[in-house]
PDB file of N, CA and C in Angstrom:
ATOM      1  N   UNK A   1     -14.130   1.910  -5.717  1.00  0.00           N
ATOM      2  CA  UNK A   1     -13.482   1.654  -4.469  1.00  0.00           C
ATOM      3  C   UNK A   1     -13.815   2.831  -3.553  1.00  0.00           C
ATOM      4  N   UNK A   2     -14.310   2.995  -2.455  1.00  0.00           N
ATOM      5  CA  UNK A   2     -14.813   3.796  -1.659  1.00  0.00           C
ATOM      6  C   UNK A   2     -13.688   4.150  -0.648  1.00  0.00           C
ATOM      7  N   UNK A   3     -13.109   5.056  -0.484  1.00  0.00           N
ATOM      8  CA  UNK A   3     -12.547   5.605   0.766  1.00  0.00           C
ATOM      9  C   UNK A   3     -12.818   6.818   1.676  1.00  0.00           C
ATOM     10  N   UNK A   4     -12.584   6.237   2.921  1.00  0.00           N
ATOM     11  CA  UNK A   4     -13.027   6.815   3.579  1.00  0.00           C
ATOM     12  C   UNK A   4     -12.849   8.402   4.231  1.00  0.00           C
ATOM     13  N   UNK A   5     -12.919   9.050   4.872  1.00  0.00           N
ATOM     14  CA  UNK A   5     -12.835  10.235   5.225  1.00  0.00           C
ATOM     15  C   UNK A   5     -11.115   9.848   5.933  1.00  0.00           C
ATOM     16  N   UNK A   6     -11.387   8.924   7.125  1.00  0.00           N
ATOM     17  CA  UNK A   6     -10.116   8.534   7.795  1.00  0.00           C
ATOM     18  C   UNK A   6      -8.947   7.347   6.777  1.00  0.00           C
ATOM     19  N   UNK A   7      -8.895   7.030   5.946  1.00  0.00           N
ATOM     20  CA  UNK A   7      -8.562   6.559   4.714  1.00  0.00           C
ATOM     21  C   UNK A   7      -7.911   8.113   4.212  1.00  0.00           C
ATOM     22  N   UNK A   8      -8.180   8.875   3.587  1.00  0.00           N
ATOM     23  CA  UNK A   8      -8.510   9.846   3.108  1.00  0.00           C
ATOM     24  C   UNK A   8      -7.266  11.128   3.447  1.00  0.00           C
ATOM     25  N   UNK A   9      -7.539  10.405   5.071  1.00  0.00           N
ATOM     26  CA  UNK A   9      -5.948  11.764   5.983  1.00  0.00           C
ATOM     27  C   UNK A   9      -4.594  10.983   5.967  1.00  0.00           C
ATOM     28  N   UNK A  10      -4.495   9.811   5.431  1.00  0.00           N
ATOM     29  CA  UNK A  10      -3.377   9.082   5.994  1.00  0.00           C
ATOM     30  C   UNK A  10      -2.420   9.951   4.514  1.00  0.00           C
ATOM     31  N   UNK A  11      -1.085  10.458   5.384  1.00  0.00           N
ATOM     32  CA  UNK A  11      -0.185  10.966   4.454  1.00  0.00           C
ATOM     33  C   UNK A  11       0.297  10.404   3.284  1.00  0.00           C
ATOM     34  N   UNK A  12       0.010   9.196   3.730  1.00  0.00           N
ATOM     35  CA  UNK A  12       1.021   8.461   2.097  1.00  0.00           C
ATOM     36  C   UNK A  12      -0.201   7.802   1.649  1.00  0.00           C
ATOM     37  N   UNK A  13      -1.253   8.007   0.949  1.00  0.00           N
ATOM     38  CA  UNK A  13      -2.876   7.701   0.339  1.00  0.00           C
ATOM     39  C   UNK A  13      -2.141   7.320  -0.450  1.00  0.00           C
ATOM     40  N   UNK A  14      -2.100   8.427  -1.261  1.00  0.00           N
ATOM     41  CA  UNK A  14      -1.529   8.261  -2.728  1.00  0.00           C
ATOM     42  C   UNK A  14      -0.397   7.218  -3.600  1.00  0.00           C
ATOM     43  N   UNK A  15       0.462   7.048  -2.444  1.00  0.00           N
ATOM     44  CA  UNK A  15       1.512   6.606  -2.387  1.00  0.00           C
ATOM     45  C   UNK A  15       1.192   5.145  -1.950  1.00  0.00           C
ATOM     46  N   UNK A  16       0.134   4.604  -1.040  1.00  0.00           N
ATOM     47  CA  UNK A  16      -0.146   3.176  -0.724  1.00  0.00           C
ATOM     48  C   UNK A  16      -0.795   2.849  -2.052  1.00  0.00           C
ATOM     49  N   UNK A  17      -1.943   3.523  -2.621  1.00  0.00           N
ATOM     50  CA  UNK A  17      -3.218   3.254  -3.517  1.00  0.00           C
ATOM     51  C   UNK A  17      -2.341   3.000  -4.785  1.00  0.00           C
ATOM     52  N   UNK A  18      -1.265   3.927  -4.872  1.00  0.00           N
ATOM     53  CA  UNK A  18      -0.584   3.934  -5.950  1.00  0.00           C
ATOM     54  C   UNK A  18       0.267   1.900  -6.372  1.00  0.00           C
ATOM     55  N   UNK A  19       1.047   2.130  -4.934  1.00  0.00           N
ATOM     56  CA  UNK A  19       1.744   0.746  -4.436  1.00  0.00           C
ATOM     57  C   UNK A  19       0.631  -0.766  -5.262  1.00  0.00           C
ATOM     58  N   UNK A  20      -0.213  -0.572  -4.330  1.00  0.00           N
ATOM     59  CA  UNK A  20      -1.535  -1.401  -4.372  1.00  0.00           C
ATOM     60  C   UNK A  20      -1.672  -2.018  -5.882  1.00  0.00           C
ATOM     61  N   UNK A  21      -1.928  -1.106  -6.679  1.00  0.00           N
ATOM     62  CA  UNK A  21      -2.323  -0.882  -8.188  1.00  0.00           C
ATOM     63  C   UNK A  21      -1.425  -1.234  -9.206  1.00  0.00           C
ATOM     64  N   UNK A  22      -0.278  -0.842  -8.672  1.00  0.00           N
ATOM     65  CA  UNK A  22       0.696  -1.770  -9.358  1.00  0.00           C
ATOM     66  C   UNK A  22       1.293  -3.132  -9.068  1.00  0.00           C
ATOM     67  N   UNK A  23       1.321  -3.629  -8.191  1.00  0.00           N
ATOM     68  CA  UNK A  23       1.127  -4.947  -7.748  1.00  0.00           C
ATOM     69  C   UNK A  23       0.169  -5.780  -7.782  1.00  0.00           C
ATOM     70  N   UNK A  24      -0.816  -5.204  -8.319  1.00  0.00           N
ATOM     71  CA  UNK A  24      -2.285  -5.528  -8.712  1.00  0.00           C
ATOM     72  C   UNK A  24      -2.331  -6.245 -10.448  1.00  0.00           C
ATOM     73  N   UNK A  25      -1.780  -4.862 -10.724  1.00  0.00           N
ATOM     74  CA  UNK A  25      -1.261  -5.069 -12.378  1.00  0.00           C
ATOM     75  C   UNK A  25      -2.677  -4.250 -13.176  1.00  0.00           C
ATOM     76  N   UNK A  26      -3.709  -4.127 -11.997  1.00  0.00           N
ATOM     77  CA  UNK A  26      -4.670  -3.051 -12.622  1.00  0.00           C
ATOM     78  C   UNK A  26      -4.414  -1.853 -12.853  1.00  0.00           C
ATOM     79  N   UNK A  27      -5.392  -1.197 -14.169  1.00  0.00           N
ATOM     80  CA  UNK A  27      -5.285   0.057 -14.724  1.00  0.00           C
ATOM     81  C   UNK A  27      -5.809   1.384 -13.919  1.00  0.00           C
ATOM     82  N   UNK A  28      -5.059   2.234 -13.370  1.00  0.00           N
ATOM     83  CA  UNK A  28      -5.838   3.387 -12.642  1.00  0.00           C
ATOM     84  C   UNK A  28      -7.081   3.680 -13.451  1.00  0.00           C
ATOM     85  N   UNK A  29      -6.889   4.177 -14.409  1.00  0.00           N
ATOM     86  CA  UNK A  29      -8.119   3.998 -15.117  1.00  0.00           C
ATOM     87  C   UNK A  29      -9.273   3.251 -14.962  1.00  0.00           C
ATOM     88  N   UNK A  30      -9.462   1.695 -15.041  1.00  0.00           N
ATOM     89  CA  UNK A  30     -10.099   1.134 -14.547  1.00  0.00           C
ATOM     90  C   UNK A  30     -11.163   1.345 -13.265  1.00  0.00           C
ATOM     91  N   UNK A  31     -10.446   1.752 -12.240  1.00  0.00           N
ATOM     92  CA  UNK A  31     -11.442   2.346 -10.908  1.00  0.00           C
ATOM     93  C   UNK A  31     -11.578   3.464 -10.649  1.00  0.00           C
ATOM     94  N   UNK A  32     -12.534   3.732  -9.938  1.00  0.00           N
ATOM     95  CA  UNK A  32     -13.016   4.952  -9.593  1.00  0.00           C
ATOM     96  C   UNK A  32     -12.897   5.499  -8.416  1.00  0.00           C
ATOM     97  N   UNK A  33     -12.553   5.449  -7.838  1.00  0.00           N
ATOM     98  CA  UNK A  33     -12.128   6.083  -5.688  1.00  0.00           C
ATOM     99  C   UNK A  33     -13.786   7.196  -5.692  1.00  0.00           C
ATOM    100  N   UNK A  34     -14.065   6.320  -4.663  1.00  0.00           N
ATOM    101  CA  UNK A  34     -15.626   7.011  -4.259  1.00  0.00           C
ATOM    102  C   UNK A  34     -15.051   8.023  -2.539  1.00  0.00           C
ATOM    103  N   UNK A  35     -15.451   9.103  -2.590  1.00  0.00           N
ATOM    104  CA  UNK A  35     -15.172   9.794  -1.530  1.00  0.00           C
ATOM    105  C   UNK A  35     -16.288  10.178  -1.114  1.00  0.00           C
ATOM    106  N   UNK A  36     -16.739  10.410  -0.209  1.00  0.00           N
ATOM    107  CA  UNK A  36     -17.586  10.896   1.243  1.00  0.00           C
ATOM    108  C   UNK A  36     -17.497  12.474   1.209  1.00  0.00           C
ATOM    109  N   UNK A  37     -18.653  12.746   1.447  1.00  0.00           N
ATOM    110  CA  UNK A  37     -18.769  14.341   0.963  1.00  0.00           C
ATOM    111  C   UNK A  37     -17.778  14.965   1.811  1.00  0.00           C
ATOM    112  N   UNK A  38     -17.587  14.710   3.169  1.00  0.00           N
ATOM    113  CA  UNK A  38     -17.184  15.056   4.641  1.00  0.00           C
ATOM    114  C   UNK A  38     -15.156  15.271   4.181  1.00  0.00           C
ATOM    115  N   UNK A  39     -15.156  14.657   3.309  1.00  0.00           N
ATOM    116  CA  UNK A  39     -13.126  14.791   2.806  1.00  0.00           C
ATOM    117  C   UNK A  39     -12.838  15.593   3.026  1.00  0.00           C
ATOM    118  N   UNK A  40     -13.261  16.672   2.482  1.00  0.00           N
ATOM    119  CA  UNK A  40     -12.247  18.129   2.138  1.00  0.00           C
ATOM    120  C   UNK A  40     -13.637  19.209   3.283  1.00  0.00           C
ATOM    121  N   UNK A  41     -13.705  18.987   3.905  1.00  0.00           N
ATOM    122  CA  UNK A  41     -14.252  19.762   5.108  1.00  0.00           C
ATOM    123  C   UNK A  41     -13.025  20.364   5.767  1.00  0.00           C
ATOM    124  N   UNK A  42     -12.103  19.539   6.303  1.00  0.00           N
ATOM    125  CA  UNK A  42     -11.162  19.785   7.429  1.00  0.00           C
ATOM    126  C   UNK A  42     -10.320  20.526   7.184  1.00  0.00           C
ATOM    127  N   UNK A  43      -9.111  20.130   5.748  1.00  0.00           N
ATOM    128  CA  UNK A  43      -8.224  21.023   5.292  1.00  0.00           C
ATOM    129  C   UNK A  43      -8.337  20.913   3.769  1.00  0.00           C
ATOM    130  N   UNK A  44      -8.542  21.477   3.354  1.00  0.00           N
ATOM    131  CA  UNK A  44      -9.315  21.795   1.674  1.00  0.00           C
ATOM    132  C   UNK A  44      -7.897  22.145   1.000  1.00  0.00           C
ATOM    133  N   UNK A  45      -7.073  23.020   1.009  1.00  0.00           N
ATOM    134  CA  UNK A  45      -5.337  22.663   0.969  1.00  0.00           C
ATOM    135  C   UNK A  45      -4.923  21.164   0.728  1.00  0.00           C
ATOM    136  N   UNK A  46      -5.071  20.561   1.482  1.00  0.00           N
ATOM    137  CA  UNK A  46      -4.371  19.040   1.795  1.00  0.00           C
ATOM    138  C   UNK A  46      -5.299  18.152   1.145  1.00  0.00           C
ATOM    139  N   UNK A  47      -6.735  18.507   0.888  1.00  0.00           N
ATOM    140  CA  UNK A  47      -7.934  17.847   0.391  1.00  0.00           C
ATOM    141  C   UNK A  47      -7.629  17.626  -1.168  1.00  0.00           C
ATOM    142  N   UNK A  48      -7.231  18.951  -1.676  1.00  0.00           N
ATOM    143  CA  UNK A  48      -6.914  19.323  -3.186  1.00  0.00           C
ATOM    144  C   UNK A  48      -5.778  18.996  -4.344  1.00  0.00           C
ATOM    145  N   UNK A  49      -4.457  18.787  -2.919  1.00  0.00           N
ATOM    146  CA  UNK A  49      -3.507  18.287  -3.151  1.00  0.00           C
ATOM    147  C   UNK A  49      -3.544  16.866  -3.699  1.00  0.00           C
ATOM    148  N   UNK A  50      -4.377  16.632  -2.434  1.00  0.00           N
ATOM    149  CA  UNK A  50      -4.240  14.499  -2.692  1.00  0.00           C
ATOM    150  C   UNK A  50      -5.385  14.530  -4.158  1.00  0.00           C
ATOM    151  N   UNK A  51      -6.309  15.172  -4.087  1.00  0.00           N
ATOM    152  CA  UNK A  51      -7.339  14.729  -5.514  1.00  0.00           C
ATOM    153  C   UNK A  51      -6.235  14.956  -6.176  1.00  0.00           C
ATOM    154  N   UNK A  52      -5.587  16.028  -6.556  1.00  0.00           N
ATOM    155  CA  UNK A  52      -4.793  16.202  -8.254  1.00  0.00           C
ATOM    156  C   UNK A  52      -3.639  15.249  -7.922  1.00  0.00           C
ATOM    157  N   UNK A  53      -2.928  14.250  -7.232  1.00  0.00           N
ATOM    158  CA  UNK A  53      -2.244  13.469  -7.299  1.00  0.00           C
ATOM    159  C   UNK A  53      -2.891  12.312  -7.559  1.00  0.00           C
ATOM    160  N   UNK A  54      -4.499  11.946  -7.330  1.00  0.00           N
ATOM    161  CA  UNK A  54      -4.662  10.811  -7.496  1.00  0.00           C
ATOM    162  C   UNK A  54      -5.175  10.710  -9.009  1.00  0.00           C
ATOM    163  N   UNK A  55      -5.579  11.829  -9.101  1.00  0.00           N
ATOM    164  CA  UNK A  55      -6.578  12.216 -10.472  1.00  0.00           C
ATOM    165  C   UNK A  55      -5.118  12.098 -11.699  1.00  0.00           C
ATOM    166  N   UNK A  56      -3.994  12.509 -11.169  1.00  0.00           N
ATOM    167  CA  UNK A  56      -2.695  12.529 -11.820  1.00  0.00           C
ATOM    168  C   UNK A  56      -2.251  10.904 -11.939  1.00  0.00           C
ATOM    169  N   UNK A  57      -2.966  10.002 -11.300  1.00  0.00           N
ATOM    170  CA  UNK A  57      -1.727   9.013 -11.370  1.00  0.00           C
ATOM    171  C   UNK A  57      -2.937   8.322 -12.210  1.00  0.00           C
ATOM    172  N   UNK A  58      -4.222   8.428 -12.908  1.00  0.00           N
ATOM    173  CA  UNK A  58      -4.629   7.731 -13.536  1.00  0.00           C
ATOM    174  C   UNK A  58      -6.090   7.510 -13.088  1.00  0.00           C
ATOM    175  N   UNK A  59      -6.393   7.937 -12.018  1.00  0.00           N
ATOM    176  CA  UNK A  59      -8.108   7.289 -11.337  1.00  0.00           C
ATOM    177  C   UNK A  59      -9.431   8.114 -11.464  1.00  0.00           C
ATOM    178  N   UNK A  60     -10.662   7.711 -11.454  1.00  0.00           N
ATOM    179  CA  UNK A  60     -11.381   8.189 -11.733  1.00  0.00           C
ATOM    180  C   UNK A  60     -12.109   8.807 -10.025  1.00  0.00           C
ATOM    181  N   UNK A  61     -12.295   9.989  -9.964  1.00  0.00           N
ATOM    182  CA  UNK A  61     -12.838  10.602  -8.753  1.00  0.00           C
ATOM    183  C   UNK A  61     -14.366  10.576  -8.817  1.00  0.00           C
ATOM    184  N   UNK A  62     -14.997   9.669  -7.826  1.00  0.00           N
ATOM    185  CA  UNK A  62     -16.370  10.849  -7.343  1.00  0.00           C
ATOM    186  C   UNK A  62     -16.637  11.022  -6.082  1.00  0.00           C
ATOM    187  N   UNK A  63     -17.823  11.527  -5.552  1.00  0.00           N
ATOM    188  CA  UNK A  63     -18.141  12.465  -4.646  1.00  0.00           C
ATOM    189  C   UNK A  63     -19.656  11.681  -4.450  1.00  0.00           C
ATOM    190  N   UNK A  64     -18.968  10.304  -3.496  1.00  0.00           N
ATOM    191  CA  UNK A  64     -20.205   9.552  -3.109  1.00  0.00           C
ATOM    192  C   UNK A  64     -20.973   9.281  -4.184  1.00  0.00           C
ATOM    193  N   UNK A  65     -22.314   9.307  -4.499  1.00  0.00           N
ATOM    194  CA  UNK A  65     -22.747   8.745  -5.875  1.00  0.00           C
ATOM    195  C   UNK A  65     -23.233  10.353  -6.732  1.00  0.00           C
ATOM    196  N   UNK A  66     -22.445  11.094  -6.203  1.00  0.00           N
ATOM    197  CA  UNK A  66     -23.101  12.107  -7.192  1.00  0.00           C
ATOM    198  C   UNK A  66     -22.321  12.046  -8.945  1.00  0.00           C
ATOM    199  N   UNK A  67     -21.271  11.000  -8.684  1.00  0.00           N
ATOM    200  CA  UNK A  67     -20.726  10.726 -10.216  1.00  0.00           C
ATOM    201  C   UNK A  67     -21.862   9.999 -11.300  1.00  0.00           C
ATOM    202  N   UNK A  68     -22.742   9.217 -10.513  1.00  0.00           N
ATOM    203  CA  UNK A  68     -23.651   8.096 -10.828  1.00  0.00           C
ATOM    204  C   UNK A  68     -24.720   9.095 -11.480  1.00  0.00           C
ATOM    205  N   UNK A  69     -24.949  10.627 -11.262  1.00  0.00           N
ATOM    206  CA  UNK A  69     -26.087  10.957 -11.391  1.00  0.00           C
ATOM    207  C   UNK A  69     -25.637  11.669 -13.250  1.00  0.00           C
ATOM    208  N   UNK A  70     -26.301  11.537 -13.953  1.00  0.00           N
ATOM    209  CA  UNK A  70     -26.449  11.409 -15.550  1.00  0.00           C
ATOM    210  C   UNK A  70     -27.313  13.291 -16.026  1.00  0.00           C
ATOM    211  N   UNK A  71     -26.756  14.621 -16.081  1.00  0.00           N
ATOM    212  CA  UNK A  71     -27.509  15.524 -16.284  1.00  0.00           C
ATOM    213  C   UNK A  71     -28.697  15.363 -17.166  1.00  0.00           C
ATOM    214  N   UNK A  72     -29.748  15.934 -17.284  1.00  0.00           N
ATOM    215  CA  UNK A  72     -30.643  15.807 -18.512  1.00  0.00           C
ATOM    216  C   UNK A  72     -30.092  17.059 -19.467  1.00  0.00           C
TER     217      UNK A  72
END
């Protein structure tokens, strides 16, 4: 699921995505929240906060497709 930079500032993220997911009946686990490199540019404080709440409620984080990329 990709969100956006402006997605991203709305105060209650966590708290809608959270909503969403359980009315869904899907597993946080299950998805992955794709973020836009540009997120945590603005306030890296407020950037850090929302990752460890979302990363806390069960979801998988990446950083545009750099999750996709496999080290050798």
């Amino acid at each position: 699921m990709n969100v956006s930079v402006r997605q991203f500032q709305q105060p209650q993220l966590e708290q809608d995505i959270a909503q969403i997911v359980k009315e869904s009946g899907l597993d946080p686990a299950s998805l992955k929240l794709e973020l836009t490199e540009s997120v945590g540019i603005d306030d890296t404080g407020s950037t850090n906060s929302t990752l460890w709440k979302l990363k806390e409620l069960g979801f998988h984080l990446a950083l545009d497709d750099l999750a996709w990329v496999t080290p050798r």
